[in-house]
PDB file of N, CA and C in Angstrom:
ATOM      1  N   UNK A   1       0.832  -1.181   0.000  1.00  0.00           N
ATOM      2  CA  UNK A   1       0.000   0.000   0.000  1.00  0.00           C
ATOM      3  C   UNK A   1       0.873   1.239   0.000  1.00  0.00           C
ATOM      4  N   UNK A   2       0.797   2.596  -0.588  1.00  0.00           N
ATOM      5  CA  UNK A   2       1.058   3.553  -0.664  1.00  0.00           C
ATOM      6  C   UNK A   2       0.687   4.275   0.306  1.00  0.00           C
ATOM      7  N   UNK A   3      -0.013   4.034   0.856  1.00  0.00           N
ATOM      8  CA  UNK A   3      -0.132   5.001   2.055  1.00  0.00           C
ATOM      9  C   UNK A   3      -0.982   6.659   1.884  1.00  0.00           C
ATOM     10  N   UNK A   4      -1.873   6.089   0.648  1.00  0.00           N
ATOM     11  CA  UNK A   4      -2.746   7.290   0.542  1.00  0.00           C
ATOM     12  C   UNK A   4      -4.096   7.028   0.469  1.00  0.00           C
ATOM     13  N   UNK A   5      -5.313   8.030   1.403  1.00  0.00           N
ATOM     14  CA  UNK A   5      -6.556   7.230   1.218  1.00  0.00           C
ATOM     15  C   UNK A   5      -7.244   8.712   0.483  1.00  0.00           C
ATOM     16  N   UNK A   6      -7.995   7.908  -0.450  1.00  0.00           N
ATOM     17  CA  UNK A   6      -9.143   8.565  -1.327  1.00  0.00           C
ATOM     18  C   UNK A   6     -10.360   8.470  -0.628  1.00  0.00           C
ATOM     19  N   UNK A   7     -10.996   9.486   0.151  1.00  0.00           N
ATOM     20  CA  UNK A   7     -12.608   8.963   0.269  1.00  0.00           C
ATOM     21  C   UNK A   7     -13.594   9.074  -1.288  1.00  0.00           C
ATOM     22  N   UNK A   8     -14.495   8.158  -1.304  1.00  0.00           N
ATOM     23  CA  UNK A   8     -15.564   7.458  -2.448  1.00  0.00           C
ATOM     24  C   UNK A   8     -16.394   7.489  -2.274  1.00  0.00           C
ATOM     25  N   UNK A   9     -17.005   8.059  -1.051  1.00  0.00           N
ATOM     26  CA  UNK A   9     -18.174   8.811  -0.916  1.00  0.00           C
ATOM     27  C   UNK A   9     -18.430   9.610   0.294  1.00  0.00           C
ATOM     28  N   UNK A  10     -19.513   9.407   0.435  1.00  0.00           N
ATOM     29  CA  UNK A  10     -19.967  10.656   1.569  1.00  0.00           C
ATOM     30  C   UNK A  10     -19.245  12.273   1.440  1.00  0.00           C
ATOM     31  N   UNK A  11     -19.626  13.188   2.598  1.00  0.00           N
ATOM     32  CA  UNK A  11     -19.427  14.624   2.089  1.00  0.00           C
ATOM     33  C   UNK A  11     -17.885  15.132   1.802  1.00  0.00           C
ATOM     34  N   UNK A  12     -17.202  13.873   2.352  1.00  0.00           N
ATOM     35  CA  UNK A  12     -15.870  14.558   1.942  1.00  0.00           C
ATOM     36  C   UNK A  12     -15.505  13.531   0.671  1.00  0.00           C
ATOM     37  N   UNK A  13     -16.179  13.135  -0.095  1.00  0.00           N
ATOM     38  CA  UNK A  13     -15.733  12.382  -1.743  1.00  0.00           C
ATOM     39  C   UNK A  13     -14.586  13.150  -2.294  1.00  0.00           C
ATOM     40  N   UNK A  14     -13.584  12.457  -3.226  1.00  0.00           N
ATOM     41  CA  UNK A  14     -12.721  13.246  -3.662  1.00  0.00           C
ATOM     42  C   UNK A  14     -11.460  13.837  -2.680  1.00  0.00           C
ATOM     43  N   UNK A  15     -11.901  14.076  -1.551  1.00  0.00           N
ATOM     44  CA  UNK A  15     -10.739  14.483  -1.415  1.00  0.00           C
ATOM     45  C   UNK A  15      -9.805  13.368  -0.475  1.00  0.00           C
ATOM     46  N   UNK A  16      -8.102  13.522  -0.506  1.00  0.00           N
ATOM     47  CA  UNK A  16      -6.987  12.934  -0.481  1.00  0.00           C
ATOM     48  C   UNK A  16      -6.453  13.116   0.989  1.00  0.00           C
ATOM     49  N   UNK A  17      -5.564  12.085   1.190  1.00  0.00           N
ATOM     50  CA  UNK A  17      -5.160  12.313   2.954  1.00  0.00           C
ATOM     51  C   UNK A  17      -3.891  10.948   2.752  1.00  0.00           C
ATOM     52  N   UNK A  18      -2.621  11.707   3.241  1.00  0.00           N
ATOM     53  CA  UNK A  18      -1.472  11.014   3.582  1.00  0.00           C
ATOM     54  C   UNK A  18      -1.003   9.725   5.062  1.00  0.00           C
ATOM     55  N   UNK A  19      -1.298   9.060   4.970  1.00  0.00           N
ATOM     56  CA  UNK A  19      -0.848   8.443   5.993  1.00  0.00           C
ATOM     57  C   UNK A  19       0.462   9.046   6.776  1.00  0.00           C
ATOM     58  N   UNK A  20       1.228   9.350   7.787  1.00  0.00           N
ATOM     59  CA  UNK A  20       2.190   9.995   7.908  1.00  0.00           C
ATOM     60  C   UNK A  20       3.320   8.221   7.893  1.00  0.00           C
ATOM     61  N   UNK A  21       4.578   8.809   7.828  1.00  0.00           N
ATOM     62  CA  UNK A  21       5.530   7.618   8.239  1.00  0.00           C
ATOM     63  C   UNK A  21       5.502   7.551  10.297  1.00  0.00           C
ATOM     64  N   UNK A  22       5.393   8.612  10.458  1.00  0.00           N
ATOM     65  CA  UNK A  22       5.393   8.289  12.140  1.00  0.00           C
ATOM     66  C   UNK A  22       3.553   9.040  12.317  1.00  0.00           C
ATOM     67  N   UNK A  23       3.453   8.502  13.879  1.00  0.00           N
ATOM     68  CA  UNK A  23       2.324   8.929  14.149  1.00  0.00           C
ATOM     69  C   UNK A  23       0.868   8.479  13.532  1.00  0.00           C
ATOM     70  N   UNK A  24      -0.103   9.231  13.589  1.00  0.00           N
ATOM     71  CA  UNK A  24      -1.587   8.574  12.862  1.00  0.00           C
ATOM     72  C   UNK A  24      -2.012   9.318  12.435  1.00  0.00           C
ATOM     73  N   UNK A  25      -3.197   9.179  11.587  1.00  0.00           N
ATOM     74  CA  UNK A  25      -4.122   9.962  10.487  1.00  0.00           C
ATOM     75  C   UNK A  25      -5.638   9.469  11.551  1.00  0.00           C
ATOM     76  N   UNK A  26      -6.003  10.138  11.932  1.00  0.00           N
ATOM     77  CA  UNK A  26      -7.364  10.376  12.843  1.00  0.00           C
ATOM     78  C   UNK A  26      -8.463  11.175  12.071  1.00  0.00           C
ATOM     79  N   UNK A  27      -9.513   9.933  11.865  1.00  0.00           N
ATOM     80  CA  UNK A  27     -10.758  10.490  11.516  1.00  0.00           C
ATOM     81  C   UNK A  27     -12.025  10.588  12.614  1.00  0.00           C
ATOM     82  N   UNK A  28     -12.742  11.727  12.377  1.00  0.00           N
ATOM     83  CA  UNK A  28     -14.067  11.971  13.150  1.00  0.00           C
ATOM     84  C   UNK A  28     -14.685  12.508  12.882  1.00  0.00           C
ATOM     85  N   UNK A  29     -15.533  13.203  14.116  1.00  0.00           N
ATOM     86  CA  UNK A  29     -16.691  14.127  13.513  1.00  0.00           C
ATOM     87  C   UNK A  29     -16.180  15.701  14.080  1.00  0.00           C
ATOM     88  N   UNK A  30     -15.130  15.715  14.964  1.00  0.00           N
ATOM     89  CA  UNK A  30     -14.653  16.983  15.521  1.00  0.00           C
ATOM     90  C   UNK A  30     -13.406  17.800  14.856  1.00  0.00           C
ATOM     91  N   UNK A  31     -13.253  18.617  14.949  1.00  0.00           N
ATOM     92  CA  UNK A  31     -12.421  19.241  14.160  1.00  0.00           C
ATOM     93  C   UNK A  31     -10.934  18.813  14.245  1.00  0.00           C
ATOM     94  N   UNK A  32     -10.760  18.491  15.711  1.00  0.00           N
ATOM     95  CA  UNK A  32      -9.674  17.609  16.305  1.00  0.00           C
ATOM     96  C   UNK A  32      -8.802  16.913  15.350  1.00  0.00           C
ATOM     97  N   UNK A  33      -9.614  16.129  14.373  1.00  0.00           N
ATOM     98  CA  UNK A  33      -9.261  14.716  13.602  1.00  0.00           C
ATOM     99  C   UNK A  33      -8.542  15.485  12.624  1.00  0.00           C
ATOM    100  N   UNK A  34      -8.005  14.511  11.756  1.00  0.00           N
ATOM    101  CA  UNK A  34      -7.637  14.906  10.251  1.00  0.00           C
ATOM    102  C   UNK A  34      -8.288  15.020   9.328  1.00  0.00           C
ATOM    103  N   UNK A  35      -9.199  13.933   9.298  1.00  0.00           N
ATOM    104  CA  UNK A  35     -10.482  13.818   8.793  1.00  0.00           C
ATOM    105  C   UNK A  35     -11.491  14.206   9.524  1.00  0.00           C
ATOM    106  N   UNK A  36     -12.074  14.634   9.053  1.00  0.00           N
ATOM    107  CA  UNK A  36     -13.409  15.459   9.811  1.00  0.00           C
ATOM    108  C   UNK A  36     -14.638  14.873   8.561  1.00  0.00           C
ATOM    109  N   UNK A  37     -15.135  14.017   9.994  1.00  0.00           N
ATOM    110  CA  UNK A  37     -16.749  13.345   8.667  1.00  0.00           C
ATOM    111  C   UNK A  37     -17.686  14.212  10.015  1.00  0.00           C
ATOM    112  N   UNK A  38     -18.293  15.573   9.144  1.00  0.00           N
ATOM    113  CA  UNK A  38     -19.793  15.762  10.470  1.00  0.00           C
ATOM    114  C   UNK A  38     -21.025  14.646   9.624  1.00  0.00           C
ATOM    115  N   UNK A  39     -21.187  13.827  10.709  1.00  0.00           N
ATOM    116  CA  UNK A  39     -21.806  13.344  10.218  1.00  0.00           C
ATOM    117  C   UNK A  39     -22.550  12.408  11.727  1.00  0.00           C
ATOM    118  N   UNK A  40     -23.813  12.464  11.957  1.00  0.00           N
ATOM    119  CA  UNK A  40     -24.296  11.408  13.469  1.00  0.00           C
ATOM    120  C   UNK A  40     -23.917  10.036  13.355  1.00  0.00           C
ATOM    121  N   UNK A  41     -23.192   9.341  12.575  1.00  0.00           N
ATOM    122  CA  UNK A  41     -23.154   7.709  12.161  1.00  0.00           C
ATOM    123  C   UNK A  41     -21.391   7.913  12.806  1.00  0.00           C
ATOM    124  N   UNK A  42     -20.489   8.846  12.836  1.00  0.00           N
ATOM    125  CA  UNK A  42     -19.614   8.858  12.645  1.00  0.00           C
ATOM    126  C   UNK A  42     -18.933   9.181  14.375  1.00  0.00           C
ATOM    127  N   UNK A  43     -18.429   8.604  15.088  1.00  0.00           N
ATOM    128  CA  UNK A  43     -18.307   9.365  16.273  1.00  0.00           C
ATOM    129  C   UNK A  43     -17.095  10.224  16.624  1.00  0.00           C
ATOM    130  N   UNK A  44     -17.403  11.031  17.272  1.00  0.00           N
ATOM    131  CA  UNK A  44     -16.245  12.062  17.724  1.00  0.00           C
ATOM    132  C   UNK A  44     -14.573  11.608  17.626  1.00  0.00           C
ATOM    133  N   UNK A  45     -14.670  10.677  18.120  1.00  0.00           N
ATOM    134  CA  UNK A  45     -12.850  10.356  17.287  1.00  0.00           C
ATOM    135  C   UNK A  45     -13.183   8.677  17.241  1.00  0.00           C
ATOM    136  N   UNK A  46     -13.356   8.725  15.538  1.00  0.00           N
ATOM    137  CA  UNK A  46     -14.234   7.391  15.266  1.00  0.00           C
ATOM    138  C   UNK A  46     -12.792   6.415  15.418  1.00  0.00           C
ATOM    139  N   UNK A  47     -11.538   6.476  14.161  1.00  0.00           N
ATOM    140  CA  UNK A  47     -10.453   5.583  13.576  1.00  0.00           C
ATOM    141  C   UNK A  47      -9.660   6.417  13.350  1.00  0.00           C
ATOM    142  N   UNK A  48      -8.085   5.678  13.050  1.00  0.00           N
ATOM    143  CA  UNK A  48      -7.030   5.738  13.113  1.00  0.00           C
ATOM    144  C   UNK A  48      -6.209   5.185  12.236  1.00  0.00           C
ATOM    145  N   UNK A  49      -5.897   5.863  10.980  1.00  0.00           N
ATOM    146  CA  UNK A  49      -5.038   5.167  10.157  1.00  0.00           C
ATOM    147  C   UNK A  49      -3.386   5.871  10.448  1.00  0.00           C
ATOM    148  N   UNK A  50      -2.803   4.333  10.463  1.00  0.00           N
ATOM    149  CA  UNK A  50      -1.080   5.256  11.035  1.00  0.00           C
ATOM    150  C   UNK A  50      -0.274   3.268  10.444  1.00  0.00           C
ATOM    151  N   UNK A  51       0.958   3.727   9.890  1.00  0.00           N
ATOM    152  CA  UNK A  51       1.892   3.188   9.603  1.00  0.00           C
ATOM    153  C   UNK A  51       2.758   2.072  10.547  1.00  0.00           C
ATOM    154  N   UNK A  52       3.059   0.649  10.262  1.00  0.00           N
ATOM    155  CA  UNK A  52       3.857  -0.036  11.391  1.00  0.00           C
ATOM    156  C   UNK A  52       4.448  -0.864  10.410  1.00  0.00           C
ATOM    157  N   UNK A  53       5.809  -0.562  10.920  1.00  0.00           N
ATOM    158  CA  UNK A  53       6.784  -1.215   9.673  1.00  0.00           C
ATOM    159  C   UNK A  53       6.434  -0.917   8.768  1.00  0.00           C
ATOM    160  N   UNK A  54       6.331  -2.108   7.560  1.00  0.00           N
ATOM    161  CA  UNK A  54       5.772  -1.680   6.425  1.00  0.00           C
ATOM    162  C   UNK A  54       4.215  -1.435   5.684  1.00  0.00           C
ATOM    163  N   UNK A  55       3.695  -1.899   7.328  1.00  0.00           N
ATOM    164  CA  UNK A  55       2.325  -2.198   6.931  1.00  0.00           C
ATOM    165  C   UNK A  55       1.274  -0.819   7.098  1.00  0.00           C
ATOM    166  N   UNK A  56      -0.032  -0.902   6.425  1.00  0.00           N
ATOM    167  CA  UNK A  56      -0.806   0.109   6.865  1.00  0.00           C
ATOM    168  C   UNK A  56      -1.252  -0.425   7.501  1.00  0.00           C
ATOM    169  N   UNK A  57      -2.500   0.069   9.180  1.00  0.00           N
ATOM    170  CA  UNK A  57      -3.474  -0.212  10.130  1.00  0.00           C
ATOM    171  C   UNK A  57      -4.346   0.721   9.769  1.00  0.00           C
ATOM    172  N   UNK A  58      -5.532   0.111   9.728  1.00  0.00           N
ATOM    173  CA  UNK A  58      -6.712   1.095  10.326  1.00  0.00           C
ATOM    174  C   UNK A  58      -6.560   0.080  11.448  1.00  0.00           C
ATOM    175  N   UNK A  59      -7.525   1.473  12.580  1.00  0.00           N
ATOM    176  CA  UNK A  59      -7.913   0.484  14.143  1.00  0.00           C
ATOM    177  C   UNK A  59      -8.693   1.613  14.524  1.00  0.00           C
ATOM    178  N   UNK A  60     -10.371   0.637  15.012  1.00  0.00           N
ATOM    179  CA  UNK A  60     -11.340   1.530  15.427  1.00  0.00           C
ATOM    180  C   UNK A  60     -11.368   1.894  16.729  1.00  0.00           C
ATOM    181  N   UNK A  61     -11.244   3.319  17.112  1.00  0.00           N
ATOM    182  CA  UNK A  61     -11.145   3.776  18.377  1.00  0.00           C
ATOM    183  C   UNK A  61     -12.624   3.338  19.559  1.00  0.00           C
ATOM    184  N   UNK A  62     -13.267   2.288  19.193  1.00  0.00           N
ATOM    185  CA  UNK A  62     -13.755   2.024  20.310  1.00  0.00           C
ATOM    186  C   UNK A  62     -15.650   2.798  19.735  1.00  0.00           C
ATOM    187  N   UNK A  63     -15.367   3.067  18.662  1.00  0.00           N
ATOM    188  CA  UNK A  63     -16.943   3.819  18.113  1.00  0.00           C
ATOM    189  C   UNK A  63     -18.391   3.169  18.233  1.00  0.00           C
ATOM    190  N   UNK A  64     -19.080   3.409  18.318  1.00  0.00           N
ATOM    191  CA  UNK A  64     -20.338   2.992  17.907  1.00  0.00           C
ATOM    192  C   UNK A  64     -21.038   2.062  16.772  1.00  0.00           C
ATOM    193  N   UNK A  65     -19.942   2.692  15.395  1.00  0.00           N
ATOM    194  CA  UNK A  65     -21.261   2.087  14.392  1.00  0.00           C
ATOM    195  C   UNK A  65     -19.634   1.330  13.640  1.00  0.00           C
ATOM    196  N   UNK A  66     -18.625   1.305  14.155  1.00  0.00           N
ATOM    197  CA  UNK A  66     -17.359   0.413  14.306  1.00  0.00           C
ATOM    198  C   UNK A  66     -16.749   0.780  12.586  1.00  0.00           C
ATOM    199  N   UNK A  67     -15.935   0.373  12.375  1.00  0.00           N
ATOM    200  CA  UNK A  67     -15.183   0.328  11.089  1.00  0.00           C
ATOM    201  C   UNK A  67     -15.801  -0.974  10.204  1.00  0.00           C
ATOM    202  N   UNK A  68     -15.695  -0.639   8.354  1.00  0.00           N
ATOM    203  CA  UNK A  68     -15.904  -2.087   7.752  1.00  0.00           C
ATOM    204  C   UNK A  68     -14.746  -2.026   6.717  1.00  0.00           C
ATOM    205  N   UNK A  69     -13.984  -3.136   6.727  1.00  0.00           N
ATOM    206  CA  UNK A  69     -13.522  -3.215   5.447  1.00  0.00           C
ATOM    207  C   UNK A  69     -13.257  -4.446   4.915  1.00  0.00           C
ATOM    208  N   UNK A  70     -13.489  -3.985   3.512  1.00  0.00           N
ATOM    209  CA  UNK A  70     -13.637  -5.577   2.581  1.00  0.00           C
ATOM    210  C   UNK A  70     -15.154  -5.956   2.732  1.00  0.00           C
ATOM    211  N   UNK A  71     -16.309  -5.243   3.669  1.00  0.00           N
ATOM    212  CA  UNK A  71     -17.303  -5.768   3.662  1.00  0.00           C
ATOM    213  C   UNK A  71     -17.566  -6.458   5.306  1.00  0.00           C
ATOM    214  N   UNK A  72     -16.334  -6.431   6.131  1.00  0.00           N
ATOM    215  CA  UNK A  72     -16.125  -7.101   7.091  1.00  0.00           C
ATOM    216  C   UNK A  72     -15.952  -6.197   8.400  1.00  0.00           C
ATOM    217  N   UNK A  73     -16.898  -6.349   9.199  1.00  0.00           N
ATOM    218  CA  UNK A  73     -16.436  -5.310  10.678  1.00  0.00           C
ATOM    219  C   UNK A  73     -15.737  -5.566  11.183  1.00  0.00           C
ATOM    220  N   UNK A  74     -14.346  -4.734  11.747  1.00  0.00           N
ATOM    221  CA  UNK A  74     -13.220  -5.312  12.546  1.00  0.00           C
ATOM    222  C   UNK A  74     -13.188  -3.910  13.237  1.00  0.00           C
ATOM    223  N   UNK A  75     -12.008  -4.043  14.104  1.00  0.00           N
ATOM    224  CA  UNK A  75     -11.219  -3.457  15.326  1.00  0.00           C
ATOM    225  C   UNK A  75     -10.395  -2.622  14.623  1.00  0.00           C
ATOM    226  N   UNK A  76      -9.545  -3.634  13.652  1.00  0.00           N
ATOM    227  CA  UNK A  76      -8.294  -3.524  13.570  1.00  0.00           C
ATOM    228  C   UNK A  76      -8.209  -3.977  11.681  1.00  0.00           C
ATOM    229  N   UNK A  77      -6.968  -3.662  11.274  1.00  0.00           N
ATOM    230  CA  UNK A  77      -6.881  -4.716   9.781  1.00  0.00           C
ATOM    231  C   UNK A  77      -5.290  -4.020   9.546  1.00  0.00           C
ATOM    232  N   UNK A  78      -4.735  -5.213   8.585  1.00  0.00           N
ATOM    233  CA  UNK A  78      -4.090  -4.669   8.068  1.00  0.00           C
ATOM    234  C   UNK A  78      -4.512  -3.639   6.431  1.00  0.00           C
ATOM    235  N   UNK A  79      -3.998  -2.839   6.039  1.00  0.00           N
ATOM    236  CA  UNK A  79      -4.520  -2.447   4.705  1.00  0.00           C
ATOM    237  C   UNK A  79      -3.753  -2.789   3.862  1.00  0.00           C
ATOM    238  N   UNK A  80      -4.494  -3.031   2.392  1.00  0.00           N
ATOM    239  CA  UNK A  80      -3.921  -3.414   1.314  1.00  0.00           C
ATOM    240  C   UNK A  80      -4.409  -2.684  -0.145  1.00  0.00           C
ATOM    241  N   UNK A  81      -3.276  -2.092  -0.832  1.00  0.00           N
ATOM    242  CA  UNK A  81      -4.053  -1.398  -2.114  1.00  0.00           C
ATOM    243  C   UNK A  81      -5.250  -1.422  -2.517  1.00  0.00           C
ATOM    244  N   UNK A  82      -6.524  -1.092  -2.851  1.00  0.00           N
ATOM    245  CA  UNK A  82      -7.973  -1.319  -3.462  1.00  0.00           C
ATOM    246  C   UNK A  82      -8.568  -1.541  -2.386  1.00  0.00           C
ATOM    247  N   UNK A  83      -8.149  -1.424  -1.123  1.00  0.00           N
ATOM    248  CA  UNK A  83      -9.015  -1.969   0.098  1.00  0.00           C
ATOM    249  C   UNK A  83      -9.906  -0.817   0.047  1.00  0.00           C
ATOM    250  N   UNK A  84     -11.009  -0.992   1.039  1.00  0.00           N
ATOM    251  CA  UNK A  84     -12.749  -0.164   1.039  1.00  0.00           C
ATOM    252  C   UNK A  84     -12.737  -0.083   2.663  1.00  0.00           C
ATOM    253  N   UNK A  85     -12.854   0.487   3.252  1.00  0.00           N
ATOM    254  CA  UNK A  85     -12.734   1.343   4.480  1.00  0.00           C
ATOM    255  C   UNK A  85     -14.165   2.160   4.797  1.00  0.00           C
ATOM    256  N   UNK A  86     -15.290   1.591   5.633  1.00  0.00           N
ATOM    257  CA  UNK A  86     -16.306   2.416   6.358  1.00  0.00           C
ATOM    258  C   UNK A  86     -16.307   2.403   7.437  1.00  0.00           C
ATOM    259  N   UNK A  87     -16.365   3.475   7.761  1.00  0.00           N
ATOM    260  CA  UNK A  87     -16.818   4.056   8.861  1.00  0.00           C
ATOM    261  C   UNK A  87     -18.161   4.567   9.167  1.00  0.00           C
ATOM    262  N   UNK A  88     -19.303   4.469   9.254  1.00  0.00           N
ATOM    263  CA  UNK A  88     -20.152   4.603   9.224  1.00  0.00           C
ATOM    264  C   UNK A  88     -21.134   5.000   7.591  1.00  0.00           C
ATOM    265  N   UNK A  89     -21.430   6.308   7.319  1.00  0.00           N
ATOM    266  CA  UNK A  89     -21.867   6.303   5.787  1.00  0.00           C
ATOM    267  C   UNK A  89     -20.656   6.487   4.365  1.00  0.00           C
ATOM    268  N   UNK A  90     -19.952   7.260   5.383  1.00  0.00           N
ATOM    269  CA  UNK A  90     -18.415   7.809   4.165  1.00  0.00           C
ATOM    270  C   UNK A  90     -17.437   6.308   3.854  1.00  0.00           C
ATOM    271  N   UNK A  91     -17.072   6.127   3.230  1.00  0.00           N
ATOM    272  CA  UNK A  91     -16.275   5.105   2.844  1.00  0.00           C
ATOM    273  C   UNK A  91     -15.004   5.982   2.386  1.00  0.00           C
ATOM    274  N   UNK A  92     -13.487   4.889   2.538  1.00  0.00           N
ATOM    275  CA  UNK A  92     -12.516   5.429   2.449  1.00  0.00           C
ATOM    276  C   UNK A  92     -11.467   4.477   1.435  1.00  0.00           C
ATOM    277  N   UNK A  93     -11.314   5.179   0.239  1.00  0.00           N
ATOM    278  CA  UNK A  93     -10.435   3.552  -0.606  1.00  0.00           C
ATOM    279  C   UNK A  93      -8.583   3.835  -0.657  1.00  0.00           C
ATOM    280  N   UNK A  94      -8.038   2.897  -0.291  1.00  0.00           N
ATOM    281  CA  UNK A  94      -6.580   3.015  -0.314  1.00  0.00           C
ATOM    282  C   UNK A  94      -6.290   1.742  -0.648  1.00  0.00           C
TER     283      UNK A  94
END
C-alpha cells in the first residue's frame, strides 16, 4: 500500500489524505481529527489510520457504528491497495 486514502463517498468524496511515516491519520466528527466526517453515524474520534513497519493499520477507536472493510467489521486490519474502508456512511479507498 502507498499510504494514501481517497474517500468514495460521503461529504468529503474526492478528497486525499497522507498516511504519515510516524504517528496517525485520525478520523471523526470533531475538528480535532484529520479527517473530519460531520456526520451522526460517525463518532467524535471514530479511527485511526497510522503506519507499522511496512504495513498500513486502520484500528477503530472504540466507536459505535465500528469500522468495515472488505465488507467485514473489525477493530483492527491490516490495509492493502484497493481496500474499502467504512466508517459509518463515508467510505474510504486506499
Amino acid at each position: 500500500m502507498k499510504g494514501k486514502l481517497t474517500a468514495v463517498e460521503g461529504r468529503i468524496k474526492g478528497d486525499e489524505f497522507v498516511v504519515p511515516q510516524e504517528g496517525a491519520l485520525t478520523m471523526g466528527r470533531v475538528s480535532e481529527n484529520h479527517i473530519v466526517v460531520v456526520d451522526p453515524h460517525i463518532s467524535r474520534r471514530h479511527c485511526s489510520f497510522f503506519k507499522d513497519g511496512e504495513a498500513y493499520i486502520i484500528e477503530d477507536h472504540g466507536s459505535s457504528n465500528g469500522i468495515v472493510v472488505n465488507g467485514e467489521n473489525l477493530r483492527r486490519a491490516v490495509l492493502n491497495d484497493n481496500d474499502t474502508c467504512r466508517g459509518g456512511p463515508g467510505a474510504v479507498s486506499v
